[in-house]
C-alpha atoms as a PDB file:
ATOM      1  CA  UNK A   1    -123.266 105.332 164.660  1.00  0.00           C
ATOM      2  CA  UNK A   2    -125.376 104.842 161.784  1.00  0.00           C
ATOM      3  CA  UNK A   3    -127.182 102.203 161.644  1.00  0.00           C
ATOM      4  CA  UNK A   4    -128.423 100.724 157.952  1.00  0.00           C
ATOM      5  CA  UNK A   5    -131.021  98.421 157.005  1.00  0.00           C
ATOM      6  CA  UNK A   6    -131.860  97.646 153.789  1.00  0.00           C
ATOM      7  CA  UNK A   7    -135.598  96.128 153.611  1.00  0.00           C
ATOM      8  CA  UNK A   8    -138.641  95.597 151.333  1.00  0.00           C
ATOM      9  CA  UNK A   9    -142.238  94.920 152.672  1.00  0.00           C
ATOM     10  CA  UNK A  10    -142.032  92.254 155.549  1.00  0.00           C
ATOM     11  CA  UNK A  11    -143.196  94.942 157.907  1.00  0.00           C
ATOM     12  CA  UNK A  12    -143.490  92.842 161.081  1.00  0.00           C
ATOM     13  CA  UNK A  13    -139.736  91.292 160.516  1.00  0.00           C
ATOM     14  CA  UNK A  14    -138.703  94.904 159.651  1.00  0.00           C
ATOM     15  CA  UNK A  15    -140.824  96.399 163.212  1.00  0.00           C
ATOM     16  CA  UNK A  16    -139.119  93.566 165.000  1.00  0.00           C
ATOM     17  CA  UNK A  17    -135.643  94.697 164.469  1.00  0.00           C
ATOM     18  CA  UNK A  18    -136.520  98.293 164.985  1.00  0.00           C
ATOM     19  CA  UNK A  19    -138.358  98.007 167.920  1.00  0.00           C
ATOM     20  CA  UNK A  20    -135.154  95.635 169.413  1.00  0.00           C
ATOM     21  CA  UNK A  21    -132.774  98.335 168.573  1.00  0.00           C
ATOM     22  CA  UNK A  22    -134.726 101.447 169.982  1.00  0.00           C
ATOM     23  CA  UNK A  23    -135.911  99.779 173.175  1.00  0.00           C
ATOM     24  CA  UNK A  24    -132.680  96.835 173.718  1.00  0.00           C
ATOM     25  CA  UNK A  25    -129.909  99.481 172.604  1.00  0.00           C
ATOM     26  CA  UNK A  26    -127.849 101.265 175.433  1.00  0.00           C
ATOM     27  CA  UNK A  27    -125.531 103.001 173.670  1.00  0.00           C
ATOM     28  CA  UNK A  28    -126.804 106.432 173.003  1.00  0.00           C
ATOM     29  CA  UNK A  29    -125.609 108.127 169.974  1.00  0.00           C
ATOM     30  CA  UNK A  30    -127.190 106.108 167.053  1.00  0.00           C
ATOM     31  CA  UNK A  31    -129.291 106.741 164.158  1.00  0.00           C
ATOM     32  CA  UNK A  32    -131.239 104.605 161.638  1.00  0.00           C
ATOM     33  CA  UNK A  33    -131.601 104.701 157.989  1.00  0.00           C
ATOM     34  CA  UNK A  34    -133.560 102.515 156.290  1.00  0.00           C
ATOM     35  CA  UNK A  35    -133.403 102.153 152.457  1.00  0.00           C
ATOM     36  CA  UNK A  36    -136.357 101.179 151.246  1.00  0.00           C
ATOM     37  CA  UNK A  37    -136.159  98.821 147.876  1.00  0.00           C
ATOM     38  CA  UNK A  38    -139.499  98.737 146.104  1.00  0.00           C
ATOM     39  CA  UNK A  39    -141.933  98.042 149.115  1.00  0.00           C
ATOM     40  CA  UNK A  40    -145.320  98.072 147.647  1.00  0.00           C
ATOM     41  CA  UNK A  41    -147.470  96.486 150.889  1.00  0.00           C
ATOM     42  CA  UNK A  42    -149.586  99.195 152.451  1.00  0.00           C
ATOM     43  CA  UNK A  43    -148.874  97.679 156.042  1.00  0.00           C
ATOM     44  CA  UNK A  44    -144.957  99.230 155.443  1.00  0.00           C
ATOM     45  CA  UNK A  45    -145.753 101.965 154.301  1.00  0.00           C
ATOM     46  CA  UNK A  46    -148.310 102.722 157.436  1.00  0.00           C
ATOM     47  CA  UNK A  47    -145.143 101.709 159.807  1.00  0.00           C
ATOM     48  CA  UNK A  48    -142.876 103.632 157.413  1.00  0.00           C
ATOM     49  CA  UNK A  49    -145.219 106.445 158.406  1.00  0.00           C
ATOM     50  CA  UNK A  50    -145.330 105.564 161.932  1.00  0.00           C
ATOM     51  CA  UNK A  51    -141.409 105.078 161.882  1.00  0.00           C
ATOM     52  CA  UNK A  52    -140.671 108.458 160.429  1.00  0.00           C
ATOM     53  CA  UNK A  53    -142.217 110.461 163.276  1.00  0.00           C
ATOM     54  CA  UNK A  54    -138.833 109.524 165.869  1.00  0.00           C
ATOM     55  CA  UNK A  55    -136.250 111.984 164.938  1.00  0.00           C
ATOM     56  CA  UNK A  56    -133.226 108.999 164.816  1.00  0.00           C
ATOM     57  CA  UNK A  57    -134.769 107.385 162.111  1.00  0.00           C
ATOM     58  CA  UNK A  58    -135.144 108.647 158.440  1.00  0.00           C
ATOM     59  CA  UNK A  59    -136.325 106.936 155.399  1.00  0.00           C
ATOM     60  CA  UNK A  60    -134.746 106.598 152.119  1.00  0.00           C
ATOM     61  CA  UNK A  61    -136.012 104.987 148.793  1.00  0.00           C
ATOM     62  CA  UNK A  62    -134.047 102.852 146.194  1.00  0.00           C
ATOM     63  CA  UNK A  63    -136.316 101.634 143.201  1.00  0.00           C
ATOM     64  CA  UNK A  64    -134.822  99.323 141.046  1.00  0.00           C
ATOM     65  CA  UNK A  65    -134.236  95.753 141.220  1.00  0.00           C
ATOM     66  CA  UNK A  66    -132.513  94.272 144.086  1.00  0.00           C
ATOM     67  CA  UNK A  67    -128.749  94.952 144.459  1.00  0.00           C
ATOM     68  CA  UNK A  68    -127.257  94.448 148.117  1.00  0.00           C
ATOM     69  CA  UNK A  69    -124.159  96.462 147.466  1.00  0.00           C
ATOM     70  CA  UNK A  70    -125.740  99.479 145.425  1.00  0.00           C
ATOM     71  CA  UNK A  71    -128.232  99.777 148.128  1.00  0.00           C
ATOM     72  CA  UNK A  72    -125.797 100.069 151.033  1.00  0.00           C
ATOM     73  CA  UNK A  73    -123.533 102.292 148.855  1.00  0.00           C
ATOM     74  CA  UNK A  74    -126.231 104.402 148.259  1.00  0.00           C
ATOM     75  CA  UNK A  75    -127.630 104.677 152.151  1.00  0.00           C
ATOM     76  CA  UNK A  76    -123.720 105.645 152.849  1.00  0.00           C
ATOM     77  CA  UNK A  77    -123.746 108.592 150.224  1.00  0.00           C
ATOM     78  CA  UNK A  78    -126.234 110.046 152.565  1.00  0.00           C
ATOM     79  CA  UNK A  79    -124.602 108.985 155.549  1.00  0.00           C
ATOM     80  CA  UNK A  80    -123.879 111.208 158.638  1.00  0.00           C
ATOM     81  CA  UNK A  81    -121.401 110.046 161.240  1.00  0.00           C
ATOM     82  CA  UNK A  82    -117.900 108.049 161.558  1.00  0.00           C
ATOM     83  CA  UNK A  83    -119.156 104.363 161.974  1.00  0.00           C
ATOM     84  CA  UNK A  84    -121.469 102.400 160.057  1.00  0.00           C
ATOM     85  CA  UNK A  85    -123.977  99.437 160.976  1.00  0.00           C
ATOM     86  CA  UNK A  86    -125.046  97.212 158.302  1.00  0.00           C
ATOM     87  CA  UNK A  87    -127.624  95.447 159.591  1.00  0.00           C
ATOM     88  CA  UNK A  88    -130.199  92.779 157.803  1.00  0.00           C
ATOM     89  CA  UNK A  89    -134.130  93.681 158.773  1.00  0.00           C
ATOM     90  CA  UNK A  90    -134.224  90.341 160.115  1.00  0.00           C
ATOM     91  CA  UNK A  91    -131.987  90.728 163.074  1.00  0.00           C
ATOM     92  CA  UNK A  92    -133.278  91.253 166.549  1.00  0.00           C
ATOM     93  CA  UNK A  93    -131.101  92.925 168.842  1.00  0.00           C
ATOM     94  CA  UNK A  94    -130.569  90.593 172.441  1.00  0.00           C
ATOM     95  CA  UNK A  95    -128.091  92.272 174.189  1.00  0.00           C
ATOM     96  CA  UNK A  96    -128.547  95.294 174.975  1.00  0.00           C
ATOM     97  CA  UNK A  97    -124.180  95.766 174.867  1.00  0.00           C
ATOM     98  CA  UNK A  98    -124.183  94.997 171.491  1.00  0.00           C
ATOM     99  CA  UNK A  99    -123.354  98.624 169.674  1.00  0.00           C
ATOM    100  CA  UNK A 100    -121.345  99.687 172.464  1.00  0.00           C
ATOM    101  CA  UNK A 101    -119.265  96.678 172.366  1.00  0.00           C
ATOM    102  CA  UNK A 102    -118.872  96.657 168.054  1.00  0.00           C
ATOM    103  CA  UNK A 103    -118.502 100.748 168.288  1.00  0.00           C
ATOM    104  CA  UNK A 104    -115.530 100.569 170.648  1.00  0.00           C
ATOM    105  CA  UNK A 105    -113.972  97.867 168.504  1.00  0.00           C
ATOM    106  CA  UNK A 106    -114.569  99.438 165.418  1.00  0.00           C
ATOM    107  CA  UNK A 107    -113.069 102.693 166.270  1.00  0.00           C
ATOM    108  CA  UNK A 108    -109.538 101.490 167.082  1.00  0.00           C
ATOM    109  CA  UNK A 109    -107.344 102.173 164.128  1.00  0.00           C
ATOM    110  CA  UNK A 110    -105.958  98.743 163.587  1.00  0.00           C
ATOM    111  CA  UNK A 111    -109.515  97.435 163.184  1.00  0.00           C
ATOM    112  CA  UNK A 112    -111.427  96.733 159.664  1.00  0.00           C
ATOM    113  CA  UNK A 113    -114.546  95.825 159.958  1.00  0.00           C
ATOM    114  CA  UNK A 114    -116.765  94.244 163.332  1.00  0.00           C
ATOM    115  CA  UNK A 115    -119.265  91.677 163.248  1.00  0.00           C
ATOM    116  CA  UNK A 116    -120.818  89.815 165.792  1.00  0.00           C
ATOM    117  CA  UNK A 117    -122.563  86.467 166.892  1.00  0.00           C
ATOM    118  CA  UNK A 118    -125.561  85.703 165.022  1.00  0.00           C
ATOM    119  CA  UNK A 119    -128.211  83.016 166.279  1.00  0.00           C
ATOM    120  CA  UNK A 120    -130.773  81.174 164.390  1.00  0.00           C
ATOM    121  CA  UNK A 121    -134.566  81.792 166.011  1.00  0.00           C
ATOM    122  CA  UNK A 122    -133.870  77.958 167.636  1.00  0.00           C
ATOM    123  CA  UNK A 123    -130.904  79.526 169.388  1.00  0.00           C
ATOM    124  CA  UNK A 124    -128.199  77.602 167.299  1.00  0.00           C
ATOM    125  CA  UNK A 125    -125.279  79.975 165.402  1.00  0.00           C
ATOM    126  CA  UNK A 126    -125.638  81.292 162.681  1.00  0.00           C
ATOM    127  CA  UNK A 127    -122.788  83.340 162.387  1.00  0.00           C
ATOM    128  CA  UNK A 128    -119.600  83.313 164.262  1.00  0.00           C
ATOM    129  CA  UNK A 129    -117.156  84.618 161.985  1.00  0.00           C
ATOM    130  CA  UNK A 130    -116.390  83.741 157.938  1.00  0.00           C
ATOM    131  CA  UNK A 131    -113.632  81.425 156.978  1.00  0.00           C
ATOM    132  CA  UNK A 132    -112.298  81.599 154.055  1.00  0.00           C
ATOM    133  CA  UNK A 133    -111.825  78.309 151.520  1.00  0.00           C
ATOM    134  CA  UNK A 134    -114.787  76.942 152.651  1.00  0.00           C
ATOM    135  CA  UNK A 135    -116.528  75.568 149.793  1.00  0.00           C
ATOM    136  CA  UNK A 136    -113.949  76.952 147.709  1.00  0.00           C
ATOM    137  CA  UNK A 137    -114.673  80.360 148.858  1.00  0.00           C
ATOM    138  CA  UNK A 138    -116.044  80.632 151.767  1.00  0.00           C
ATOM    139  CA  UNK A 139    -118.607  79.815 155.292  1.00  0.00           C
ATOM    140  CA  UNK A 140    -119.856  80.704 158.599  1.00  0.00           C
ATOM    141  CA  UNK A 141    -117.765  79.694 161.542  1.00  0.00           C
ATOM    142  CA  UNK A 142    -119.646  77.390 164.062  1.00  0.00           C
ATOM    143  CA  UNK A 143    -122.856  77.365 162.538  1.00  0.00           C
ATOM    144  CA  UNK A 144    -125.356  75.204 164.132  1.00  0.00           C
ATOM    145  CA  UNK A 145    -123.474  75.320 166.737  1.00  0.00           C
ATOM    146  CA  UNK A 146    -125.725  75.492 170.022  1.00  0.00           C
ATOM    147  CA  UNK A 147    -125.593  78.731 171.523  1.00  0.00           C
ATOM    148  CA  UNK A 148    -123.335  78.290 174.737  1.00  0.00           C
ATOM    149  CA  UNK A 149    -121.079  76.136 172.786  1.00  0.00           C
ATOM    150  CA  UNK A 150    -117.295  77.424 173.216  1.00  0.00           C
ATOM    151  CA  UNK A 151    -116.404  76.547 169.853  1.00  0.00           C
ATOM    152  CA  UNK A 152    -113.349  75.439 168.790  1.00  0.00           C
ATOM    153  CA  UNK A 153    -110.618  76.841 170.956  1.00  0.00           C
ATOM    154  CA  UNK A 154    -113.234  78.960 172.834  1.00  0.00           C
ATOM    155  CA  UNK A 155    -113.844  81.151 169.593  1.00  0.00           C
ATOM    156  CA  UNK A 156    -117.347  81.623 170.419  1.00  0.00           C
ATOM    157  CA  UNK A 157    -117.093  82.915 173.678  1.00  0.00           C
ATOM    158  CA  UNK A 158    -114.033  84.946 172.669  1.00  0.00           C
ATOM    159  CA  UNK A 159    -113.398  88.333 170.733  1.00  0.00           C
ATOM    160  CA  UNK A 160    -111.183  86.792 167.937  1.00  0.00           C
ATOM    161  CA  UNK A 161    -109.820  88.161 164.651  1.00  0.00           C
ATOM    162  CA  UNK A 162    -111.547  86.364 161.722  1.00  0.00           C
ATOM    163  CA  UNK A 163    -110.565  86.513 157.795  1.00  0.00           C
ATOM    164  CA  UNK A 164    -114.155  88.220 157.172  1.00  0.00           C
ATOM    165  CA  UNK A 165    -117.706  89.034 158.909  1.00  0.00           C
ATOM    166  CA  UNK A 166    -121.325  89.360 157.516  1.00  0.00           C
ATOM    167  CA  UNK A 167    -122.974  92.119 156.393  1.00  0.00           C
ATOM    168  CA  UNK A 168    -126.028  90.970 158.251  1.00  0.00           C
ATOM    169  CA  UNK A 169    -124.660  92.740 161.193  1.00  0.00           C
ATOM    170  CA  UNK A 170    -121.485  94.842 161.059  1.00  0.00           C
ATOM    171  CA  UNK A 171    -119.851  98.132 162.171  1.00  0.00           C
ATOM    172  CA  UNK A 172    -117.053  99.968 160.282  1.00  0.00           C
ATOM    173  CA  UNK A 173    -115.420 103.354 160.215  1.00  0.00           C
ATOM    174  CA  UNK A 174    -116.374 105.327 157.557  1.00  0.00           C
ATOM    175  CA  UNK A 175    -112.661 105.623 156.374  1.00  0.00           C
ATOM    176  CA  UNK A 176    -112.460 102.254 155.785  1.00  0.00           C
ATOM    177  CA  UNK A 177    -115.414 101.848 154.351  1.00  0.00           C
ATOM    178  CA  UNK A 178    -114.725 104.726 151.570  1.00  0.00           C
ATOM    179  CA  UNK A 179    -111.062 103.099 151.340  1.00  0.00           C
ATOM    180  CA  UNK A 180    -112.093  99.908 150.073  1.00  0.00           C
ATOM    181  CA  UNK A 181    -114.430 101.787 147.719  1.00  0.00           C
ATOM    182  CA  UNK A 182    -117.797 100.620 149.611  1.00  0.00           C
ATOM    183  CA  UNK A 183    -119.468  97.303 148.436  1.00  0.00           C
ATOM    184  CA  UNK A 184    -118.762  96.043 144.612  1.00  0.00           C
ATOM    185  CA  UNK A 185    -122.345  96.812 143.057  1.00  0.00           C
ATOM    186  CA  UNK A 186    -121.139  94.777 139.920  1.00  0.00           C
ATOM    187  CA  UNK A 187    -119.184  91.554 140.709  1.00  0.00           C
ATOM    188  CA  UNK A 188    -120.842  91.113 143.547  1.00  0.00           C
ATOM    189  CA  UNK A 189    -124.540  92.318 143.354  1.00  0.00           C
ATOM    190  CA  UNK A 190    -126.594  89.446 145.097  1.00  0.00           C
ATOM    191  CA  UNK A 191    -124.150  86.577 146.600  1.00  0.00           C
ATOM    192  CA  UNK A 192    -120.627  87.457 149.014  1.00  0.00           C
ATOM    193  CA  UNK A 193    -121.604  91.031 148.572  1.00  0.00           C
ATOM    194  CA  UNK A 194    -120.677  91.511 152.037  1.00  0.00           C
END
Protein backbone atom coordinates (compact mmCIF):
# COMPACT_ATOMS: atom_id res chain seq x y z
CA UNK A 1 0.00 0.00 0.00
CA UNK A 2 0.94 3.42 -0.63
CA UNK A 3 0.20 5.64 1.56
CA UNK A 4 -0.21 9.62 0.42
CA UNK A 5 -0.20 12.70 2.29
CA UNK A 6 -0.34 15.82 0.91
CA UNK A 7 1.04 18.59 3.50
CA UNK A 8 2.60 22.08 3.79
CA UNK A 9 4.58 23.31 6.92
CA UNK A 10 2.59 22.28 10.14
CA UNK A 11 5.46 20.00 10.99
CA UNK A 12 4.24 18.78 14.40
CA UNK A 13 0.54 17.89 12.86
CA UNK A 14 2.48 16.38 9.88
CA UNK A 15 5.16 14.26 12.66
CA UNK A 16 1.99 13.31 14.45
CA UNK A 17 0.47 11.36 11.71
CA UNK A 18 3.73 9.86 10.68
CA UNK A 19 4.88 8.83 13.80
CA UNK A 20 1.03 7.10 14.37
CA UNK A 21 1.39 5.26 11.18
CA UNK A 22 5.06 3.90 11.57
CA UNK A 23 4.76 2.94 15.23
CA UNK A 24 0.44 2.14 15.43
CA UNK A 25 0.48 0.32 11.88
CA UNK A 26 0.53 -3.61 11.84
CA UNK A 27 0.18 -4.32 8.55
CA UNK A 28 3.54 -4.67 7.00
CA UNK A 29 3.86 -3.85 3.43
CA UNK A 30 3.31 -0.01 3.28
CA UNK A 31 5.07 2.93 2.06
CA UNK A 32 4.70 6.72 2.43
CA UNK A 33 4.87 9.52 0.06
CA UNK A 34 4.50 12.75 1.03
CA UNK A 35 3.97 15.61 -1.50
CA UNK A 36 5.19 18.48 -0.30
CA UNK A 37 3.17 21.86 -1.52
CA UNK A 38 5.28 24.95 -0.96
CA UNK A 39 6.53 24.36 2.72
CA UNK A 40 8.77 27.20 3.45
CA UNK A 41 9.18 26.68 7.60
CA UNK A 42 12.67 25.47 8.39
CA UNK A 43 11.22 23.15 11.26
CA UNK A 44 9.71 20.83 8.03
CA UNK A 45 12.22 20.88 6.26
CA UNK A 46 14.62 19.62 9.35
CA UNK A 47 11.84 16.67 9.85
CA UNK A 48 11.64 16.37 6.05
CA UNK A 49 15.33 15.64 6.51
CA UNK A 50 14.90 13.53 9.44
CA UNK A 51 11.91 11.71 7.62
CA UNK A 52 13.85 10.89 4.52
CA UNK A 53 16.48 8.75 6.25
CA UNK A 54 13.62 5.50 6.75
CA UNK A 55 13.66 3.73 3.52
CA UNK A 56 9.42 3.53 3.39
CA UNK A 57 9.15 7.02 3.16
CA UNK A 58 10.18 9.33 0.19
CA UNK A 59 9.59 12.91 -0.41
CA UNK A 60 8.14 14.61 -3.31
CA UNK A 61 7.66 18.40 -4.11
CA UNK A 62 4.66 20.19 -5.82
CA UNK A 63 5.16 24.10 -6.08
CA UNK A 64 2.36 25.89 -7.15
CA UNK A 65 -0.66 27.03 -5.51
CA UNK A 66 -2.80 24.69 -3.68
CA UNK A 67 -4.81 22.13 -5.72
CA UNK A 68 -6.04 18.91 -3.73
CA UNK A 69 -6.66 16.86 -6.81
CA UNK A 70 -3.46 17.85 -8.93
CA UNK A 71 -1.45 17.07 -5.94
CA UNK A 72 -2.75 13.55 -5.35
CA UNK A 73 -2.72 12.96 -9.16
CA UNK A 74 0.63 13.88 -9.24
CA UNK A 75 1.93 11.68 -5.99
CA UNK A 76 0.05 8.68 -8.03
CA UNK A 77 2.13 9.30 -11.32
CA UNK A 78 4.98 8.27 -9.17
CA UNK A 79 3.22 5.71 -7.43
CA UNK A 80 4.50 2.11 -6.81
CA UNK A 81 2.09 -0.58 -5.72
CA UNK A 82 -1.73 -1.78 -6.30
CA UNK A 83 -3.59 0.21 -3.48
CA UNK A 84 -3.57 3.68 -2.59
CA UNK A 85 -4.03 5.65 0.85
CA UNK A 86 -5.06 9.13 0.70
CA UNK A 87 -4.58 10.33 3.83
CA UNK A 88 -4.89 14.17 5.29
CA UNK A 89 -1.54 15.14 7.54
CA UNK A 90 -3.89 15.69 10.21
CA UNK A 91 -4.98 12.19 10.88
CA UNK A 92 -3.58 10.12 13.67
CA UNK A 93 -3.72 6.56 13.26
CA UNK A 94 -5.65 4.70 16.65
CA UNK A 95 -6.00 1.38 15.71
CA UNK A 96 -3.43 -0.28 14.94
CA UNK A 97 -6.03 -2.72 12.36
CA UNK A 98 -6.73 0.07 10.44
CA UNK A 99 -4.69 -0.64 6.91
CA UNK A 100 -5.14 -4.20 7.24
CA UNK A 101 -8.76 -3.90 7.63
CA UNK A 102 -9.22 -0.97 4.48
CA UNK A 103 -6.44 -3.13 2.36
CA UNK A 104 -8.47 -6.34 2.53
CA UNK A 105 -11.61 -4.41 1.63
CA UNK A 106 -10.17 -2.55 -0.98
CA UNK A 107 -8.74 -5.39 -2.83
CA UNK A 108 -11.97 -7.32 -3.49
CA UNK A 109 -13.07 -6.63 -7.00
CA UNK A 110 -16.56 -5.46 -6.34
CA UNK A 111 -15.15 -2.71 -4.10
CA UNK A 112 -14.52 1.16 -5.17
CA UNK A 113 -13.08 3.00 -2.89
CA UNK A 114 -12.62 2.41 1.38
CA UNK A 115 -12.84 4.93 3.93
CA UNK A 116 -13.06 4.72 7.43
CA UNK A 117 -14.31 6.31 10.80
CA UNK A 118 -12.94 9.59 11.46
CA UNK A 119 -13.09 11.26 15.07
CA UNK A 120 -12.80 14.80 16.04
CA UNK A 121 -9.73 15.35 18.80
CA UNK A 122 -12.96 15.49 21.51
CA UNK A 123 -13.72 11.96 20.38
CA UNK A 124 -17.05 12.90 18.52
CA UNK A 125 -17.34 11.69 14.50
CA UNK A 126 -16.24 13.27 12.14
CA UNK A 127 -16.66 11.08 9.42
CA UNK A 128 -18.75 8.05 9.07
CA UNK A 129 -19.52 7.84 5.57
CA UNK A 130 -20.85 10.76 2.85
CA UNK A 131 -24.46 11.02 1.94
CA UNK A 132 -25.35 12.36 -0.84
CA UNK A 133 -28.20 15.40 -1.15
CA UNK A 134 -27.17 16.74 1.86
CA UNK A 135 -27.13 20.34 1.50
CA UNK A 136 -27.93 19.88 -1.97
CA UNK A 137 -24.88 17.93 -2.55
CA UNK A 138 -23.64 16.42 0.02
CA UNK A 139 -22.37 15.58 4.18
CA UNK A 140 -20.74 13.45 6.65
CA UNK A 141 -22.77 10.65 8.10
CA UNK A 142 -23.10 10.83 11.98
CA UNK A 143 -21.02 13.64 12.61
CA UNK A 144 -20.87 14.75 16.10
CA UNK A 145 -21.94 11.82 16.85
CA UNK A 146 -20.16 10.54 20.19
CA UNK A 147 -17.80 7.96 19.50
CA UNK A 148 -19.51 4.63 20.76
CA UNK A 149 -22.70 5.80 19.35
CA UNK A 150 -24.28 2.92 17.03
CA UNK A 151 -25.66 5.28 14.70
CA UNK A 152 -28.58 4.93 12.96
CA UNK A 153 -29.29 1.29 12.31
CA UNK A 154 -25.89 0.38 13.88
CA UNK A 155 -23.99 2.09 10.85
CA UNK A 156 -21.26 3.13 12.99
CA UNK A 157 -20.34 0.06 14.44
CA UNK A 158 -20.94 -1.71 11.12
CA UNK A 159 -18.94 -2.14 7.73
CA UNK A 160 -21.69 -0.60 5.45
CA UNK A 161 -21.73 0.47 1.79
CA UNK A 162 -22.02 4.30 1.60
CA UNK A 163 -22.73 6.56 -1.68
CA UNK A 164 -19.08 8.16 -1.12
CA UNK A 165 -16.02 8.42 1.49
CA UNK A 166 -13.40 11.19 2.25
CA UNK A 167 -10.30 11.67 0.92
CA UNK A 168 -9.01 12.44 4.36
CA UNK A 169 -8.51 8.80 4.77
CA UNK A 170 -9.09 6.29 1.96
CA UNK A 171 -7.72 3.17 0.20
CA UNK A 172 -8.32 2.26 -3.49
CA UNK A 173 -6.92 -0.04 -6.10
CA UNK A 174 -4.94 1.52 -8.44
CA UNK A 175 -7.26 0.29 -11.33
CA UNK A 176 -9.91 2.09 -10.12
CA UNK A 177 -8.28 4.87 -9.36
CA UNK A 178 -6.74 5.26 -13.10
CA UNK A 179 -10.41 4.21 -14.32
CA UNK A 180 -12.13 7.08 -13.03
CA UNK A 181 -9.27 9.20 -14.39
CA UNK A 182 -7.78 10.11 -10.76
CA UNK A 183 -9.16 13.31 -9.00
CA UNK A 184 -10.72 16.27 -11.35
CA UNK A 185 -7.81 18.95 -10.95
CA UNK A 186 -10.25 21.49 -12.69
CA UNK A 187 -13.92 21.30 -11.52
CA UNK A 188 -13.01 20.31 -8.49
CA UNK A 189 -9.64 21.87 -7.32
CA UNK A 190 -10.30 22.96 -3.59
CA UNK A 191 -14.01 21.84 -2.36
CA UNK A 192 -15.63 17.84 -2.98
CA UNK A 193 -12.35 17.10 -4.60
CA UNK A 194 -12.47 13.88 -2.95
Amino acid sequence: VLIIIPTRDQAEILNTCIRSIVGRTRYPRFEILIVDNGSTEEETKRLFAKLSRDERIEIHHFPGPFNYSAINNFAVRHARGTLLAFLNNDVEVLSPDWLSEMAGHAARSEMGCIGAKLLYPDRTVQHGGVILGVAGLAGHAHKTAPETAPGYLGRLVSEVDVSAVTGACMVIRREVFDQVGGFDEVGLATAFND
